[in-house]
N, C-alpha and C. Protein backbone atom coordinates (compact mmCIF):
# COMPACT_ATOMS: atom_id res chain seq x y z
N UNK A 1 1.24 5.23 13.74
CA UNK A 1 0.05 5.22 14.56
C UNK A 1 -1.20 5.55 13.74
N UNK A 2 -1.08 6.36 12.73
CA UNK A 2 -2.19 7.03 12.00
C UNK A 2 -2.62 5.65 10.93
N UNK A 3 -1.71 5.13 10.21
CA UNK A 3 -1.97 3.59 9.35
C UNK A 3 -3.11 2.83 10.44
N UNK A 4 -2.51 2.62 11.79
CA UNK A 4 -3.11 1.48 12.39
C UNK A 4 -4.16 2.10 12.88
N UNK A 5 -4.57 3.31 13.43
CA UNK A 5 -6.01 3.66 13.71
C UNK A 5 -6.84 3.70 12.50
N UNK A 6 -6.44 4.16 11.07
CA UNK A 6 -7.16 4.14 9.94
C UNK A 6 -7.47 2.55 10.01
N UNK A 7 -6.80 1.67 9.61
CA UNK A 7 -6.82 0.15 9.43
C UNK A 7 -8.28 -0.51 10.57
N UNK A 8 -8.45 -0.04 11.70
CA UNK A 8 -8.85 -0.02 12.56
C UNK A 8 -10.25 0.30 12.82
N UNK A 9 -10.51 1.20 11.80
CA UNK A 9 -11.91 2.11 11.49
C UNK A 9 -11.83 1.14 10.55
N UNK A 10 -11.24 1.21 9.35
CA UNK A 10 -12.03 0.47 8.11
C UNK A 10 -11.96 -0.73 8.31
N UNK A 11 -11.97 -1.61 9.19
CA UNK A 11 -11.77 -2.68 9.50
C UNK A 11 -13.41 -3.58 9.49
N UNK A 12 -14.39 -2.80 10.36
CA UNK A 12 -15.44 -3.55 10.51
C UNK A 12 -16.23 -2.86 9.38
N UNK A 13 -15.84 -1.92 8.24
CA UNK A 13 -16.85 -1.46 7.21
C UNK A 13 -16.77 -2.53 6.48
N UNK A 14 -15.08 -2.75 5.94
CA UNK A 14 -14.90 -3.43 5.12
C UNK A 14 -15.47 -4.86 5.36
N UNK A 15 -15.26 -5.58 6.65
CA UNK A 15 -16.01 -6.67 7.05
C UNK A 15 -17.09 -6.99 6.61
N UNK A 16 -17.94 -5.81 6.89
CA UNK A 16 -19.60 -5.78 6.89
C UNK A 16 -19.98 -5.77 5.20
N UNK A 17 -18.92 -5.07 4.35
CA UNK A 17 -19.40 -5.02 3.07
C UNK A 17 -18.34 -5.96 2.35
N UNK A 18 -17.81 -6.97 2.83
CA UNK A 18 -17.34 -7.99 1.74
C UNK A 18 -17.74 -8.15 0.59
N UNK A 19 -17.35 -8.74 -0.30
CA UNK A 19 -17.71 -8.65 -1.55
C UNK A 19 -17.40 -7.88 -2.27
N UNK A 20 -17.29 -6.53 -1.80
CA UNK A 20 -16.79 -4.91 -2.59
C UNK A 20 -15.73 -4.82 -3.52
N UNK A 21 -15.56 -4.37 -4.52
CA UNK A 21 -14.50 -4.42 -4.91
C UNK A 21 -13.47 -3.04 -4.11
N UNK A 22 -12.23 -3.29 -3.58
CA UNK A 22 -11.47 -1.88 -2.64
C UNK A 22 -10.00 -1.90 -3.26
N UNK A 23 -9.80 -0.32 -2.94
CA UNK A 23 -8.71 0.04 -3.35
C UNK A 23 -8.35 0.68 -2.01
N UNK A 24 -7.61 0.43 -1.06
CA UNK A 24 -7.24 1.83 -0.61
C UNK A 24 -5.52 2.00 -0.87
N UNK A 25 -5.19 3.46 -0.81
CA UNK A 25 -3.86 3.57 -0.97
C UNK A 25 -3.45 5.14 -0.07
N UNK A 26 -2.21 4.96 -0.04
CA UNK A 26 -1.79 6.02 1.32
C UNK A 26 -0.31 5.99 1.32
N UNK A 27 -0.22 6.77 2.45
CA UNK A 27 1.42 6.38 3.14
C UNK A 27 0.71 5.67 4.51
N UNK A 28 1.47 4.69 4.58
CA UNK A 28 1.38 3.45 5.18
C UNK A 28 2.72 3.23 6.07
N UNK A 29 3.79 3.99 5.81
CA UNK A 29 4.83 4.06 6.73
C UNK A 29 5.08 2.49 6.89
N UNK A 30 4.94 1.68 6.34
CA UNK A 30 5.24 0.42 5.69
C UNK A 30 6.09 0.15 4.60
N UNK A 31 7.53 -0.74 5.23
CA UNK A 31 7.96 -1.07 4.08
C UNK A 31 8.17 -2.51 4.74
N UNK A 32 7.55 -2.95 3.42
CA UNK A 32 7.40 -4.57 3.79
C UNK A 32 8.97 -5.14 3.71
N UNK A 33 9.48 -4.65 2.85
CA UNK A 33 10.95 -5.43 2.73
C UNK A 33 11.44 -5.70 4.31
N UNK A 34 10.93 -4.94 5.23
CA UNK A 34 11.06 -4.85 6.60
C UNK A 34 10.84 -5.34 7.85
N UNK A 35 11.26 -5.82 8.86
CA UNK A 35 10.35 -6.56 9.55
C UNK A 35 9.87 -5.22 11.16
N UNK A 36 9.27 -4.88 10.77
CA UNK A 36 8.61 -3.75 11.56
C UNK A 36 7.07 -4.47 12.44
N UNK A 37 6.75 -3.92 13.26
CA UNK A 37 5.45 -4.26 13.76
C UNK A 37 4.13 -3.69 13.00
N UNK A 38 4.81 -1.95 12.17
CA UNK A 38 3.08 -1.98 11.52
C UNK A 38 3.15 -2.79 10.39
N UNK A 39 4.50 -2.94 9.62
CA UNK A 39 4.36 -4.30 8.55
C UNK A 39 3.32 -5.81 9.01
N UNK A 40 3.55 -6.13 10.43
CA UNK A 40 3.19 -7.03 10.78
C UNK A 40 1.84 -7.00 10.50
N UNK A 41 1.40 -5.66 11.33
CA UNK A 41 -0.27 -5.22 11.12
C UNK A 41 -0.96 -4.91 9.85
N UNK A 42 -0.04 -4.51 9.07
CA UNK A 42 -0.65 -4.09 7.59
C UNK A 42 -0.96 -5.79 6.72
N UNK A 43 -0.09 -6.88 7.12
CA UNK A 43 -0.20 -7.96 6.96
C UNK A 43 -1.30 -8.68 7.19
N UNK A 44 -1.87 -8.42 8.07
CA UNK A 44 -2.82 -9.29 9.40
C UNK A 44 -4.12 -8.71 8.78
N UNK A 45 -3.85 -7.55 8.58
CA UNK A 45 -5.35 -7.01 8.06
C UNK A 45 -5.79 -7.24 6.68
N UNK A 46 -4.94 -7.16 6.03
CA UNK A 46 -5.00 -8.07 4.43
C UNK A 46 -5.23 -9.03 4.46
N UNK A 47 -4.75 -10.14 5.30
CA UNK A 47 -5.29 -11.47 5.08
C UNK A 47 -6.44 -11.81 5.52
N UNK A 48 -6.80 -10.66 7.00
CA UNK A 48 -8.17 -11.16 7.87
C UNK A 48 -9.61 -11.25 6.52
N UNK A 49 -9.28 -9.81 5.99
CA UNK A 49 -10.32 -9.44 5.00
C UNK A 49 -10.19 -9.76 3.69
N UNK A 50 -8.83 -10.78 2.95
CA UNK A 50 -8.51 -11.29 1.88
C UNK A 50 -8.12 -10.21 0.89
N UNK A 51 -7.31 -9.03 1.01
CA UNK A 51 -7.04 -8.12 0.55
C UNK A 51 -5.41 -8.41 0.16
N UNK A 52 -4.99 -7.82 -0.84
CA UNK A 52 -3.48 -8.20 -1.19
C UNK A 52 -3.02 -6.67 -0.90
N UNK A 53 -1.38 -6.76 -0.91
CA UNK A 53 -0.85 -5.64 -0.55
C UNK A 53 -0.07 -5.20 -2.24
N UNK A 54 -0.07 -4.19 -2.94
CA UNK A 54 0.57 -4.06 -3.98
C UNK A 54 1.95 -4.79 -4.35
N UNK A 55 2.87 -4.95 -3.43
CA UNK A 55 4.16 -5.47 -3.39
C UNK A 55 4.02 -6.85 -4.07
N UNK A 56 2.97 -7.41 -3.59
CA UNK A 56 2.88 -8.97 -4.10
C UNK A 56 2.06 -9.01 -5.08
N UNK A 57 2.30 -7.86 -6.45
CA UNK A 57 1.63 -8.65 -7.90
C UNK A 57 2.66 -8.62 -8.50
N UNK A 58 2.19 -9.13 -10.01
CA UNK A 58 3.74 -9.84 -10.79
C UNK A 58 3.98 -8.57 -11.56
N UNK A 59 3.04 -7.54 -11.52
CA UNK A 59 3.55 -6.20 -12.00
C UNK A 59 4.26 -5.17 -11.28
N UNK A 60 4.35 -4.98 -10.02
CA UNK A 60 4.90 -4.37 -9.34
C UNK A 60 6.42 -3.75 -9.70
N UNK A 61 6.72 -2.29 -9.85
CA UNK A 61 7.97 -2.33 -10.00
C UNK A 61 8.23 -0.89 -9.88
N UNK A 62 8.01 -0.66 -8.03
CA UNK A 62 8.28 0.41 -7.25
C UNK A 62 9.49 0.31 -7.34
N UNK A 63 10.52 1.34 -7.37
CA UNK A 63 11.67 1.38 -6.61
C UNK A 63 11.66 1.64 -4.98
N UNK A 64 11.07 3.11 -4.95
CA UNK A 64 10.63 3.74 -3.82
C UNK A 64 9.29 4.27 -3.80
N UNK A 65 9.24 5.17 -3.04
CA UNK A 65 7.91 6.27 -2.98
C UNK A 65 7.77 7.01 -1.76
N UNK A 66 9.32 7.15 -0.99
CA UNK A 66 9.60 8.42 -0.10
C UNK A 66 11.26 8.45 -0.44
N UNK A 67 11.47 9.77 -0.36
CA UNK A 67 13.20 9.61 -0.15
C UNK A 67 13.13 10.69 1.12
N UNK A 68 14.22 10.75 1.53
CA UNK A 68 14.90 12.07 2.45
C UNK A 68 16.14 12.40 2.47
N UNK A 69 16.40 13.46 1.82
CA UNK A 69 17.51 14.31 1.77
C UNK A 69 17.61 13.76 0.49
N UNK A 70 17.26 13.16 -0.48
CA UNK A 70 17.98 12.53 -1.33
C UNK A 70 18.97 11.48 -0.95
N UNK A 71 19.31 10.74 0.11
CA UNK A 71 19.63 9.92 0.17
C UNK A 71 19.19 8.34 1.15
N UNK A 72 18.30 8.64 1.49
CA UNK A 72 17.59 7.48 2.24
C UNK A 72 16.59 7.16 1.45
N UNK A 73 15.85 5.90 0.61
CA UNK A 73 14.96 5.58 -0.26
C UNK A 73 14.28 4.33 0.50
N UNK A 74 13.04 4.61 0.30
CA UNK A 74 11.82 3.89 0.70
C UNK A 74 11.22 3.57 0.43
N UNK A 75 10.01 2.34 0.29
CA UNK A 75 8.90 2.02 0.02
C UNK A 75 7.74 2.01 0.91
N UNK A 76 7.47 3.06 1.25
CA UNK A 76 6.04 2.84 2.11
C UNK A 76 4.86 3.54 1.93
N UNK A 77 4.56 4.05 0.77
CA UNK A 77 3.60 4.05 0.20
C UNK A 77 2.70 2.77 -0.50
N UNK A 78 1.35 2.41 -0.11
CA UNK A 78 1.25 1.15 -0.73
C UNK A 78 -0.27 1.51 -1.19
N UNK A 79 -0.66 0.48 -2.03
CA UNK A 79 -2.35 0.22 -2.37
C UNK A 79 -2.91 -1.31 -1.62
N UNK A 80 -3.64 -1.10 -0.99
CA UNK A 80 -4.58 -2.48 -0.50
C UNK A 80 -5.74 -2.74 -1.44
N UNK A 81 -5.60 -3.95 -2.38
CA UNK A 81 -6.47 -4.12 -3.42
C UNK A 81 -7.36 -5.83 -3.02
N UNK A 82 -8.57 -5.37 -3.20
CA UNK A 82 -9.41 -6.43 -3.28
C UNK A 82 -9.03 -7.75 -4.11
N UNK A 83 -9.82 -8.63 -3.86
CA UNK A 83 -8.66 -10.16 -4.58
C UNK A 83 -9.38 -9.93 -6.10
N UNK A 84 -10.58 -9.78 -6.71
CA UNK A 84 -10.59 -10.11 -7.66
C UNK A 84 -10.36 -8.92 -8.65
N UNK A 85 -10.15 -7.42 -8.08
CA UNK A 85 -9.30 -6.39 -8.56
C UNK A 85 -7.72 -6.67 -8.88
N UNK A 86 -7.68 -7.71 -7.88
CA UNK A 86 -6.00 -7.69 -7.85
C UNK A 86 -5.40 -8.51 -8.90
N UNK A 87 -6.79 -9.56 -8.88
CA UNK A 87 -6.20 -11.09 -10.48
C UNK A 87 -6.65 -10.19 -11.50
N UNK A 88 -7.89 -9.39 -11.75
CA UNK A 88 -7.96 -9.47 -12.89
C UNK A 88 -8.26 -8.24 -13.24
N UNK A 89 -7.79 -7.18 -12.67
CA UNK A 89 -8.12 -5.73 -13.38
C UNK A 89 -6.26 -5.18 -13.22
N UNK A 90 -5.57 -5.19 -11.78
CA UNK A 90 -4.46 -4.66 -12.14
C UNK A 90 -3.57 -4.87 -13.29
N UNK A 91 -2.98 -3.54 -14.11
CA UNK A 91 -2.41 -3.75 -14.93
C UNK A 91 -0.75 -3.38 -13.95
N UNK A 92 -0.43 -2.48 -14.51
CA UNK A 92 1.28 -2.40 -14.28
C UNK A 92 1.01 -1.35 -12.79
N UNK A 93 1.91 -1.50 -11.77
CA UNK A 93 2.18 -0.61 -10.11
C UNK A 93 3.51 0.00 -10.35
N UNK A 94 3.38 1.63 -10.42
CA UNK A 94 4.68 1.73 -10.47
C UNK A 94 4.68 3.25 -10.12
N UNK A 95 5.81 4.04 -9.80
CA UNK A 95 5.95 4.98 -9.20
C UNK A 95 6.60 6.14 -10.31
N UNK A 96 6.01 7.32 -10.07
CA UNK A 96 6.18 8.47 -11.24
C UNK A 96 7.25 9.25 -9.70
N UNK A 97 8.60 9.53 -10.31
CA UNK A 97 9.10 10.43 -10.36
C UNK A 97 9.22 11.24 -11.18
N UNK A 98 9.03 12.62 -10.63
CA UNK A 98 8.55 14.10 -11.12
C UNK A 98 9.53 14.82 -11.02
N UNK A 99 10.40 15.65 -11.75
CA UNK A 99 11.77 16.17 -11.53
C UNK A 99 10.70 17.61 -10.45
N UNK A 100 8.98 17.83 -10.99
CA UNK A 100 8.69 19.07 -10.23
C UNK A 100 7.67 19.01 -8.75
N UNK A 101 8.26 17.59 -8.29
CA UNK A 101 7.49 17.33 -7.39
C UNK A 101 8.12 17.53 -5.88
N UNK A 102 7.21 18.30 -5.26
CA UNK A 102 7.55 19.16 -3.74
C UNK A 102 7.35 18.35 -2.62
N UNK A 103 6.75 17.27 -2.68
CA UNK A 103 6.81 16.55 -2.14
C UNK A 103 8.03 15.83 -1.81
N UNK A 104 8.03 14.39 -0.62
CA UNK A 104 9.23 14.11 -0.44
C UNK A 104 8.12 12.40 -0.54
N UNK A 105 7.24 12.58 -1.16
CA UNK A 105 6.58 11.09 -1.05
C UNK A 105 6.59 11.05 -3.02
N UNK A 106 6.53 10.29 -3.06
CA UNK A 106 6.27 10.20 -4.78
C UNK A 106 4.89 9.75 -4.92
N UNK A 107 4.37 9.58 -6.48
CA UNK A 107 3.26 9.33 -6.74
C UNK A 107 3.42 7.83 -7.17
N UNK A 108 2.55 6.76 -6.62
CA UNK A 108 2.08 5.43 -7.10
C UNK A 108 1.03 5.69 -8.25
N UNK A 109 0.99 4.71 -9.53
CA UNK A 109 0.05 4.51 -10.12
C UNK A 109 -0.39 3.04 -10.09
């Protein structure tokens, strides 16, 4: 619920300032491998505003970026990147596991 009200607000900024170059990134409770309804929405809003979702560059190479208990692994942490950030500035997407991290989300770079 919190993805789609955020998405929702930045929806008519981002509109209004096209052109921008954007990054946003979060937990997104999105895993695209998935067919979920906020996947659907996290979809819809990338394309309305021509934004790519991290999953789809040729660098990408998340495993995860939530677990629980140590045994359920996830991807729903993501970055929403502007199109000409996305051709020609991303270098490598990938996820730092931290043997000292307290978290149960990991870090994307």
């Amino acid at each position: 619920m919190h993805m789609m009200l955020s998405l929702f607000l930045a929806h008519p900024v981002l509109q209004t300032h096209s052109g921008y170059h954007v990054v946003l990134g979060g937990d997104c409770n999105v895993d695209v491998g998935r067919t979920y309804s906020n996947t659907f929405v996290l979809q819809d809003f990338c394309k309305a505003l021509n934004l790519h979702i991290d999953v789809d560059h040729e660098s990408y190479s998340i495993d995860y970026t939530y677990y629980f208990a140590m045994k359920a692994f996830h991807t729903l942490d993501h970055f929403v990147i502007s199109e000409e950030l996305f051709v020609e500035s991303v270098g490598n997407i990938y996820a730092i596991h931290e043997v000292d991290n307290t978290s149960d989300h990991e870090a994307g770079c």
